[in-house]
PDB file of N, CA and C in Angstrom:
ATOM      1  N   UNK A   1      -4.316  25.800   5.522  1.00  0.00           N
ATOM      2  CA  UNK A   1      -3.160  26.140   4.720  1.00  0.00           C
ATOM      3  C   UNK A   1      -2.680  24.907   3.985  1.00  0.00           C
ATOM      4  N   UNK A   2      -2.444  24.956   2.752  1.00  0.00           N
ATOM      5  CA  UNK A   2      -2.396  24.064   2.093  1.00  0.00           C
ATOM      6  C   UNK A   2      -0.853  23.985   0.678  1.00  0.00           C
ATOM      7  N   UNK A   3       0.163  24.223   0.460  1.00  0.00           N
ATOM      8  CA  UNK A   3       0.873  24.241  -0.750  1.00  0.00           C
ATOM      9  C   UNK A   3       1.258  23.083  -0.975  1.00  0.00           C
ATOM     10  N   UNK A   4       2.810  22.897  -2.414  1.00  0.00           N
ATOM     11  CA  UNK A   4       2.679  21.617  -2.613  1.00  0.00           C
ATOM     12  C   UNK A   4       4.087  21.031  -2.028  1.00  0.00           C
ATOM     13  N   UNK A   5       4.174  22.041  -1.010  1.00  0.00           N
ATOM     14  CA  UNK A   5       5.552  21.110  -0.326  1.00  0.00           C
ATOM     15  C   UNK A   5       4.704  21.338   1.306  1.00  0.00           C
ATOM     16  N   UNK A   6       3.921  21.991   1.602  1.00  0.00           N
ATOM     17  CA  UNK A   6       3.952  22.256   2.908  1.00  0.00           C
ATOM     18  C   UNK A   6       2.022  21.768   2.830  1.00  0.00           C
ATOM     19  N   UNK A   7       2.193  21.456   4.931  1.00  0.00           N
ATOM     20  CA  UNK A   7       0.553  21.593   4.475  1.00  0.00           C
ATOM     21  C   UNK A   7       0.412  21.684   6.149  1.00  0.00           C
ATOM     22  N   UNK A   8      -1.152  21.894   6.567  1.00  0.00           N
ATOM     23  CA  UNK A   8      -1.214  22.178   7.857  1.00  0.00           C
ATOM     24  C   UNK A   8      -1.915  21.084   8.442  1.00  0.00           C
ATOM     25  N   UNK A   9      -0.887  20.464  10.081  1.00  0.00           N
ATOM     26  CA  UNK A   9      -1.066  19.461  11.082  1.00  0.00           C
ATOM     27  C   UNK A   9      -1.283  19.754  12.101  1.00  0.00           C
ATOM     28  N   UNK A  10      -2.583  19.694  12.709  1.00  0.00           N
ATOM     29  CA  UNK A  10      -2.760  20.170  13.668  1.00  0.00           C
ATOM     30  C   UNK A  10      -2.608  21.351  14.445  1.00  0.00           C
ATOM     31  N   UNK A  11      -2.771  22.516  13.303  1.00  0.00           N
ATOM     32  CA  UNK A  11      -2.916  23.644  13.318  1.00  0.00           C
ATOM     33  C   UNK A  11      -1.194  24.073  12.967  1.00  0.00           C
ATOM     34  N   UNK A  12      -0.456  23.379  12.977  1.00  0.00           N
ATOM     35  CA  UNK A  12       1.132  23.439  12.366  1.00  0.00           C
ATOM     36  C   UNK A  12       1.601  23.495  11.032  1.00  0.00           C
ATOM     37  N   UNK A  13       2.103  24.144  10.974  1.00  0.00           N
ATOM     38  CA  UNK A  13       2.417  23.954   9.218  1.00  0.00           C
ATOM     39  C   UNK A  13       3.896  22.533   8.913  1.00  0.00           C
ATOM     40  N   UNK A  14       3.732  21.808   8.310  1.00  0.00           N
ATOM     41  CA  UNK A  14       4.591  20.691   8.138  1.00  0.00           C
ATOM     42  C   UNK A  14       4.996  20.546   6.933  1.00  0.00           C
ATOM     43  N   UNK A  15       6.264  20.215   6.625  1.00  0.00           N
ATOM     44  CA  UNK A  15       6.882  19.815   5.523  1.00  0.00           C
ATOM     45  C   UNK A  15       6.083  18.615   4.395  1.00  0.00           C
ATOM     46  N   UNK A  16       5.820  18.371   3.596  1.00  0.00           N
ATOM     47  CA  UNK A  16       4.994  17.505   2.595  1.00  0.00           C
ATOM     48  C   UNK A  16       3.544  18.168   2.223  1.00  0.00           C
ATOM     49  N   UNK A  17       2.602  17.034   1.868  1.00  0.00           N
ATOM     50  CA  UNK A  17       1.593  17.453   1.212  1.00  0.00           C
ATOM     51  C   UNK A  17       0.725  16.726   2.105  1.00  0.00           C
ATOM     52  N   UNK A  18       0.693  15.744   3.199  1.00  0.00           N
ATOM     53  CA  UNK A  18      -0.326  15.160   3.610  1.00  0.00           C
ATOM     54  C   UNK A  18      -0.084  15.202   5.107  1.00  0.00           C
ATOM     55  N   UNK A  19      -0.593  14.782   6.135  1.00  0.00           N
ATOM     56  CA  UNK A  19      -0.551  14.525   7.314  1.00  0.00           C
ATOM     57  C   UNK A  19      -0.731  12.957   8.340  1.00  0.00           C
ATOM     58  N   UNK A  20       0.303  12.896   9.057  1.00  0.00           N
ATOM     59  CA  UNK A  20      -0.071  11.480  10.073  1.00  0.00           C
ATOM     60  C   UNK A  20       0.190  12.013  11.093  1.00  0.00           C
ATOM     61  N   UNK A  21      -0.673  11.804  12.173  1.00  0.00           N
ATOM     62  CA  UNK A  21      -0.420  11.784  13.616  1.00  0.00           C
ATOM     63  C   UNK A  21       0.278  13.161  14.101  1.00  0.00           C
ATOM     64  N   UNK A  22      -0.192  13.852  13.253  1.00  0.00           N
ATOM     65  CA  UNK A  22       0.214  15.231  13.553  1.00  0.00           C
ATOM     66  C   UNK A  22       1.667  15.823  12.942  1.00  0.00           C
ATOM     67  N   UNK A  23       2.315  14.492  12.024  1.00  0.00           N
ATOM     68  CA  UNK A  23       3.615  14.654  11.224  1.00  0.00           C
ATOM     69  C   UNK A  23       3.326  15.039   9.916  1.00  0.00           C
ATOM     70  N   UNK A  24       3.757  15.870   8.995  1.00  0.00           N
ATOM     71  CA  UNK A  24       3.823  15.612   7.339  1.00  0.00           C
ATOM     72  C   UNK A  24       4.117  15.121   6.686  1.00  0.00           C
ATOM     73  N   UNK A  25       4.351  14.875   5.312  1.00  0.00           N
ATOM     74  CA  UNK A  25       4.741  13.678   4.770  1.00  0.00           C
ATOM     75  C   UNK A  25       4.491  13.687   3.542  1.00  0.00           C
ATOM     76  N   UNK A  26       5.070  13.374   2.311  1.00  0.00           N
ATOM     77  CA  UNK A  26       4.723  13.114   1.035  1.00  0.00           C
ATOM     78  C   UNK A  26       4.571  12.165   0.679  1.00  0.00           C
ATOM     79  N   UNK A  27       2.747  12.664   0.478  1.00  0.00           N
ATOM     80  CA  UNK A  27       2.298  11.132   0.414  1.00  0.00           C
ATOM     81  C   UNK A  27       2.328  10.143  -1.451  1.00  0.00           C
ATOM     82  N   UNK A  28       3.218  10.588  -2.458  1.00  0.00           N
ATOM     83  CA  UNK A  28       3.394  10.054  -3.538  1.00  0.00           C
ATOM     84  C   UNK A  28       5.058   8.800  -2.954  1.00  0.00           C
ATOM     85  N   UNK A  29       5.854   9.192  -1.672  1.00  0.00           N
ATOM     86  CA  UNK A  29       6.531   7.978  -1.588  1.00  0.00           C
ATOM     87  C   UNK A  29       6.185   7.641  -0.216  1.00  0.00           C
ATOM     88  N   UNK A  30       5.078   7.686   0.490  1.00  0.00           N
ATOM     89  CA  UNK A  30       4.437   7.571   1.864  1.00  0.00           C
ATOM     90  C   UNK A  30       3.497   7.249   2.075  1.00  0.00           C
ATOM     91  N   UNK A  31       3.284   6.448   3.445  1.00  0.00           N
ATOM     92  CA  UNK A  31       1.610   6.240   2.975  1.00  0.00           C
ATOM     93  C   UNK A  31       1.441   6.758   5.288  1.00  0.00           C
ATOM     94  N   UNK A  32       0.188   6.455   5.319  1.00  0.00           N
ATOM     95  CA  UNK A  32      -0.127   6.745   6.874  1.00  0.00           C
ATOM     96  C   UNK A  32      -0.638   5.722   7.345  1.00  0.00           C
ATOM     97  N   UNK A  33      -0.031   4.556   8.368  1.00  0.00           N
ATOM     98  CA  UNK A  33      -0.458   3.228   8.744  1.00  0.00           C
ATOM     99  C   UNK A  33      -0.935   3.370  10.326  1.00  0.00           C
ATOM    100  N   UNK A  34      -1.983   3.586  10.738  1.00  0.00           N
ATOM    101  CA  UNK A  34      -2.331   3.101  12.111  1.00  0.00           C
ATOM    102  C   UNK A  34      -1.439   4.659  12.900  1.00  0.00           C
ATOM    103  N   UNK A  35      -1.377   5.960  11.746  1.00  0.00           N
ATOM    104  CA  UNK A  35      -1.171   6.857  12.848  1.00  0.00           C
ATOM    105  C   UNK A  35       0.537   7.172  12.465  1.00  0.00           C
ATOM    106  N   UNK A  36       1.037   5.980  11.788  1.00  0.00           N
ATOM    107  CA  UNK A  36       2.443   5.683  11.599  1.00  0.00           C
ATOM    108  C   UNK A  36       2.878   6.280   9.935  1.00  0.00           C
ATOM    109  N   UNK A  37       3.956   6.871   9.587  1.00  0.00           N
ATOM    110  CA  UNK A  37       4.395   7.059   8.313  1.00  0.00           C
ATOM    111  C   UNK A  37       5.061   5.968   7.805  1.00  0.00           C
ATOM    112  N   UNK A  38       4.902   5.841   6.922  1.00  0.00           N
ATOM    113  CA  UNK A  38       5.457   4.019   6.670  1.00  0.00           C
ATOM    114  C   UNK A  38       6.050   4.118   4.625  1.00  0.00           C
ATOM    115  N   UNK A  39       6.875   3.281   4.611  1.00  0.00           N
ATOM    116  CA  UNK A  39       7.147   3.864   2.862  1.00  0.00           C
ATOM    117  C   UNK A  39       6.592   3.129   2.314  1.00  0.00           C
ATOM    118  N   UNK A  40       5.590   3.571   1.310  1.00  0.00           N
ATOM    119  CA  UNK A  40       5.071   2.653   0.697  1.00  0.00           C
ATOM    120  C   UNK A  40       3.662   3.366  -0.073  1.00  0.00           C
ATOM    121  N   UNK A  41       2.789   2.850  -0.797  1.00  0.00           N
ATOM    122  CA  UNK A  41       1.491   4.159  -1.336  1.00  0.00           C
ATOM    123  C   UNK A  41       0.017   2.970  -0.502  1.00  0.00           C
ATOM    124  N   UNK A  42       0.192   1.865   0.257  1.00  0.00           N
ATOM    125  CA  UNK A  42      -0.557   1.200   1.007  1.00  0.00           C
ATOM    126  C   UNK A  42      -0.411   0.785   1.923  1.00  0.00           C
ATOM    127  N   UNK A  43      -1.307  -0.095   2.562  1.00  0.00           N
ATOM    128  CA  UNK A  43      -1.307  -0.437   4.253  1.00  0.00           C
ATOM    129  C   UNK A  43      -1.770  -1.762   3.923  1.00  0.00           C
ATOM    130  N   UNK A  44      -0.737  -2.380   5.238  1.00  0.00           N
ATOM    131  CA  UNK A  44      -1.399  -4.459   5.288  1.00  0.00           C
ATOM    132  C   UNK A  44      -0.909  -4.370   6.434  1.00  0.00           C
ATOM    133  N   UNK A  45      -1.642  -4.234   7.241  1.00  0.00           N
ATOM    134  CA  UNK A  45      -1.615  -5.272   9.010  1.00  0.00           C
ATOM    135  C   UNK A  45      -0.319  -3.780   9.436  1.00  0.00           C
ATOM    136  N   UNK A  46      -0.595  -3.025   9.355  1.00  0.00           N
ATOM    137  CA  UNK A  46       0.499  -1.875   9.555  1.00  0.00           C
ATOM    138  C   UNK A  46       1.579  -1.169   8.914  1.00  0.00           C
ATOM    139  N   UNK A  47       1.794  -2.334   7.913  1.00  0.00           N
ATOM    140  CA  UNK A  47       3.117  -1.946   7.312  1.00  0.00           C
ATOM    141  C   UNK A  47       2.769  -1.153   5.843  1.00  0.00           C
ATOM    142  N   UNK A  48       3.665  -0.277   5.441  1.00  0.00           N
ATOM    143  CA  UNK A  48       3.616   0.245   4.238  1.00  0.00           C
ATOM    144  C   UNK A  48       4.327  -0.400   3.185  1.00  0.00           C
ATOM    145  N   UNK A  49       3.546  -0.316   2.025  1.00  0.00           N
ATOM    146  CA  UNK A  49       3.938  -1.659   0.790  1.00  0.00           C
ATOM    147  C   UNK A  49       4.176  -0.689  -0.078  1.00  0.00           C
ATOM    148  N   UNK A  50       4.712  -1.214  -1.264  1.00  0.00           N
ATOM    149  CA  UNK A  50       4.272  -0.441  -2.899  1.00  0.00           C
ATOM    150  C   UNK A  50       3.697  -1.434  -3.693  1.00  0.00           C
ATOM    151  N   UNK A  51       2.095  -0.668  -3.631  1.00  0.00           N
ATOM    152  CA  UNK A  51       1.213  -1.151  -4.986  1.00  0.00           C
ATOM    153  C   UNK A  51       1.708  -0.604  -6.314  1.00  0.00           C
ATOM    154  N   UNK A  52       1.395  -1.511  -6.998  1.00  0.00           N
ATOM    155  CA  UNK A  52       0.995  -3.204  -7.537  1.00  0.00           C
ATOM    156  C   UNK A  52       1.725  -4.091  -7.505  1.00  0.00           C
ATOM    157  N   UNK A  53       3.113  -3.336  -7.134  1.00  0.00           N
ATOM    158  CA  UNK A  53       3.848  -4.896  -7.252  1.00  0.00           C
ATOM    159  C   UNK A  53       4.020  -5.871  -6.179  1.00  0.00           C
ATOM    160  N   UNK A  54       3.547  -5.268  -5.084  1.00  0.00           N
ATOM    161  CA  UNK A  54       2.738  -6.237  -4.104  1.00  0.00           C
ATOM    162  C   UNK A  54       1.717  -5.874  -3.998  1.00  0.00           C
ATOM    163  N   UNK A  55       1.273  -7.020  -2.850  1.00  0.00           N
ATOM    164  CA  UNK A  55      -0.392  -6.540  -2.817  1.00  0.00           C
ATOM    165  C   UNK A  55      -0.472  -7.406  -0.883  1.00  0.00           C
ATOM    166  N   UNK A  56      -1.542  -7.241   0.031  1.00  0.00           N
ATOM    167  CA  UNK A  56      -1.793  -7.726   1.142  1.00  0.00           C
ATOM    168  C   UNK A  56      -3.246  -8.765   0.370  1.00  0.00           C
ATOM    169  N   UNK A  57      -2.233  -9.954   1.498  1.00  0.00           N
ATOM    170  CA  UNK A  57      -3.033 -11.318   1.300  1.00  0.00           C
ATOM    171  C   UNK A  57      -3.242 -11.454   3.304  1.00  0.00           C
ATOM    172  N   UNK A  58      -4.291 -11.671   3.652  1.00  0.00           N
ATOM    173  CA  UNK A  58      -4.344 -11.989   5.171  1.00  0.00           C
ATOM    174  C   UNK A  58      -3.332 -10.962   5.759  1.00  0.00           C
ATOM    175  N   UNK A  59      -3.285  -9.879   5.316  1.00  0.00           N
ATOM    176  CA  UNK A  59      -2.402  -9.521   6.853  1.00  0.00           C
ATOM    177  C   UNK A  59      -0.677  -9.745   5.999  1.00  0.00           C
ATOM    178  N   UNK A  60      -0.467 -10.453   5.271  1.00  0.00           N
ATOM    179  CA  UNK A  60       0.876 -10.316   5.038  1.00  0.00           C
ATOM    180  C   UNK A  60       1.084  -9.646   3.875  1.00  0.00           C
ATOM    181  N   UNK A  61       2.386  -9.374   3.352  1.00  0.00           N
ATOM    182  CA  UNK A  61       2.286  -8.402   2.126  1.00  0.00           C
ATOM    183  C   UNK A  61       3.314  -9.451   1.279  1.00  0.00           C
ATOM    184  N   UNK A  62       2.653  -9.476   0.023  1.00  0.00           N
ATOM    185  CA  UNK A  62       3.079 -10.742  -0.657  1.00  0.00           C
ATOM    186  C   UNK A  62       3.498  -9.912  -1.947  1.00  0.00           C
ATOM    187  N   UNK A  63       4.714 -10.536  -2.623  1.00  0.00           N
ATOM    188  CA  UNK A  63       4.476 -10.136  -3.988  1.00  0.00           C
ATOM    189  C   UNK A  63       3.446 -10.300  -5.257  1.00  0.00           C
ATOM    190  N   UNK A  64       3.245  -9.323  -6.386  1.00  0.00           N
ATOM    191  CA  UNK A  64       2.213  -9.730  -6.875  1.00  0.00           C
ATOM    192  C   UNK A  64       0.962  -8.740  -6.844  1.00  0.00           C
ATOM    193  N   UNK A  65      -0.064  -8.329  -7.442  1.00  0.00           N
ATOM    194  CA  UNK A  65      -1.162  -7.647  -7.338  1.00  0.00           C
ATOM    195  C   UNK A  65      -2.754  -8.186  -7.169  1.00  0.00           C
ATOM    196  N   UNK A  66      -2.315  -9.733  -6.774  1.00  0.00           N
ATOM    197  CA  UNK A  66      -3.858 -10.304  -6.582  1.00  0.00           C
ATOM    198  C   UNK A  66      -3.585 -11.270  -5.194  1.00  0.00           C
ATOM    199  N   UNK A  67      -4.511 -11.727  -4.779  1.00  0.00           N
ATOM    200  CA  UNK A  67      -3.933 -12.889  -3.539  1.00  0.00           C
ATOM    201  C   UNK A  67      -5.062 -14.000  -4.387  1.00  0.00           C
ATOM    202  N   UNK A  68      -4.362 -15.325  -3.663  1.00  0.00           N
ATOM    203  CA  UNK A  68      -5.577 -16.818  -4.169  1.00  0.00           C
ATOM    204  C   UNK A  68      -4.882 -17.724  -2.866  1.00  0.00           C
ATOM    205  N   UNK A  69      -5.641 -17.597  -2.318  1.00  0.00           N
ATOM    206  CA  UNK A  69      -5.252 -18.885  -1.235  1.00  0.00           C
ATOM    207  C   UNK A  69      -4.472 -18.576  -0.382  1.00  0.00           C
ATOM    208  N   UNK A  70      -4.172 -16.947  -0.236  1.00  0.00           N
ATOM    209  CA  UNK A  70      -3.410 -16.742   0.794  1.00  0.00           C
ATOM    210  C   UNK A  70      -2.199 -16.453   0.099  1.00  0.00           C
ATOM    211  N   UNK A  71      -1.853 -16.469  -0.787  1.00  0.00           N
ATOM    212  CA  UNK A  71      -0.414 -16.012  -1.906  1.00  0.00           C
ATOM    213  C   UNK A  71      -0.756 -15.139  -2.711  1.00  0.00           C
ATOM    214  N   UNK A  72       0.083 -14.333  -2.934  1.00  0.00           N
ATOM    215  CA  UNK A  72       0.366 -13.298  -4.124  1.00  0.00           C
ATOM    216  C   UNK A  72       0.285 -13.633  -5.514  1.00  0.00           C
ATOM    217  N   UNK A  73      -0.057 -13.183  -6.466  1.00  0.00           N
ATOM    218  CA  UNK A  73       0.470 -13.703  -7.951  1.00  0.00           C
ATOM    219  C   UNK A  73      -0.021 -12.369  -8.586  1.00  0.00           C
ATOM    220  N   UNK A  74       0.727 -12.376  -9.671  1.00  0.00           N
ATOM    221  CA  UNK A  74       0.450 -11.494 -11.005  1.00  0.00           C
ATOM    222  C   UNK A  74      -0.989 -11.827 -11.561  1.00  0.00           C
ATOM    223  N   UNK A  75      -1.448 -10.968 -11.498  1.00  0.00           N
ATOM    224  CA  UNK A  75      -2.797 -10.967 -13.124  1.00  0.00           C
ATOM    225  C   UNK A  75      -2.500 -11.598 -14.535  1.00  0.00           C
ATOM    226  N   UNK A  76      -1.133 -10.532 -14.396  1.00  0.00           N
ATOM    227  CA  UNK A  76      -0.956 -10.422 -15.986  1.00  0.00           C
ATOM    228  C   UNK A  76      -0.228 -11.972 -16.333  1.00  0.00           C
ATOM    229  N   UNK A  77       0.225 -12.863 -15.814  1.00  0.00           N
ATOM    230  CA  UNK A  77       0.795 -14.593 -15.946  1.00  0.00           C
ATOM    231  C   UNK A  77      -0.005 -15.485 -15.225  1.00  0.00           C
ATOM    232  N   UNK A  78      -0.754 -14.999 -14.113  1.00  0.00           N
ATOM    233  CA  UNK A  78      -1.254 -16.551 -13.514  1.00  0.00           C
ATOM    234  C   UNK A  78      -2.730 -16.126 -13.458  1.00  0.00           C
ATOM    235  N   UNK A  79      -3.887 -17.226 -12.937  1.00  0.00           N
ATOM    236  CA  UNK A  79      -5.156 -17.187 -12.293  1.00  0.00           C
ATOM    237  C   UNK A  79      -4.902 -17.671 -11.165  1.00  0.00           C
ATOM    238  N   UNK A  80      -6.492 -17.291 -10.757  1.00  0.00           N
ATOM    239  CA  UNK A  80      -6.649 -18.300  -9.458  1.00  0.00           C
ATOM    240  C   UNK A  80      -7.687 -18.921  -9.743  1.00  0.00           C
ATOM    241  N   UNK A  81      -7.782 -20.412  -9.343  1.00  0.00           N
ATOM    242  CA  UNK A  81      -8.650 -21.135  -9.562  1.00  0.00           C
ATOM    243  C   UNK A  81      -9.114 -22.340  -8.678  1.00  0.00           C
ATOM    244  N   UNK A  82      -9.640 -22.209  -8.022  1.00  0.00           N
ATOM    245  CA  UNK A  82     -10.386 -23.074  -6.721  1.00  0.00           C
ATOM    246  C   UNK A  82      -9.272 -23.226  -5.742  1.00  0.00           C
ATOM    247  N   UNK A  83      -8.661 -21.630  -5.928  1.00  0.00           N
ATOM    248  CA  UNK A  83      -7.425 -21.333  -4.324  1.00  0.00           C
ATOM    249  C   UNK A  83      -6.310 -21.764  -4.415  1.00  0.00           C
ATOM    250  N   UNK A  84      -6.154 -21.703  -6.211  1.00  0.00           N
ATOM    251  CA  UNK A  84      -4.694 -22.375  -6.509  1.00  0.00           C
ATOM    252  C   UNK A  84      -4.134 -21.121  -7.682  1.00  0.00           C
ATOM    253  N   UNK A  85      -3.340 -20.578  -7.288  1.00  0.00           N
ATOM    254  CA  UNK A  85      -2.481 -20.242  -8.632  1.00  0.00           C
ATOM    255  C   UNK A  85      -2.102 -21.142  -9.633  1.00  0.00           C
ATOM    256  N   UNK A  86      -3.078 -20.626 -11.286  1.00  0.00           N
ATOM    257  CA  UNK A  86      -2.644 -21.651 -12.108  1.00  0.00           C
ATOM    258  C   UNK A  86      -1.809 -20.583 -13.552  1.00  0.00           C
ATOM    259  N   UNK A  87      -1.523 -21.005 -14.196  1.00  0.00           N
ATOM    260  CA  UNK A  87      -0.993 -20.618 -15.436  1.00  0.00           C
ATOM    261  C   UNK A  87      -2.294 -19.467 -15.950  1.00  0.00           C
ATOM    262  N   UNK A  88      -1.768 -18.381 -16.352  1.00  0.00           N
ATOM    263  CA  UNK A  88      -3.198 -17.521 -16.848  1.00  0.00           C
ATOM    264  C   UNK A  88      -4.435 -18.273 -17.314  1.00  0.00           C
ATOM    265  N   UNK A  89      -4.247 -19.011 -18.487  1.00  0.00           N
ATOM    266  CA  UNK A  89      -5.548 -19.441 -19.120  1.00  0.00           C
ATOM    267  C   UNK A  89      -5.590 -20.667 -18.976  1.00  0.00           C
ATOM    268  N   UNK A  90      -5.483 -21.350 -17.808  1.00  0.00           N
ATOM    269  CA  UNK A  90      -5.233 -22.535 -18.117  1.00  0.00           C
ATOM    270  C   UNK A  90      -6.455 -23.384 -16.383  1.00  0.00           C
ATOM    271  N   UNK A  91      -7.691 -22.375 -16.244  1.00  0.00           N
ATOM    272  CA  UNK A  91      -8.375 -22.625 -14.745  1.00  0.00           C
ATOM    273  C   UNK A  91      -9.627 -23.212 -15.683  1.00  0.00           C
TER     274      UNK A  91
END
């Protein structure tokens, strides 16, 4: 059973469109982490983020949509360049 507010968990019918751990959930402001409903449309080390404007670097959730060295940065203003955030065109 499937509609676009309801959907079926474990043989249950549940409120949203997707399923975790036997809960429902809408998954356009939700995501499903390790079993867990979490807010966010991704997963880093458990937690739920919102992509693109962050992104998971190691396990942490950094601002930004790229990681370099373990940090976050934008595409669209910086590079990465031998594990350094530099100025876009400037690696």
């Amino acid at each position: 059973y499937s509609s676009p507010t309801s959907t079926c968990c474990n043989g249950f019918i549940k409120a949203g469109n997707a399923c975790c751990g036997g809960l429902g959930y809408s998954s356009p402001t939700s995501t499903c982490c390790n079993g867990f409903i979490k807010a966010g449309n991704a997963c880093c080390d458990g937690l739920g983020y919102s992509s693109p404007t962050s992104t998971c670097c190691n396990g942490f959730i950094k601002a930004g949509n790229a990681c370099c060295g373990g940090l976050g940065y934008s595409t669209s203003t910086s590079t990465c360049c031998n594990g350094y955030i530099k100025p876009r065109n400037a690696c």
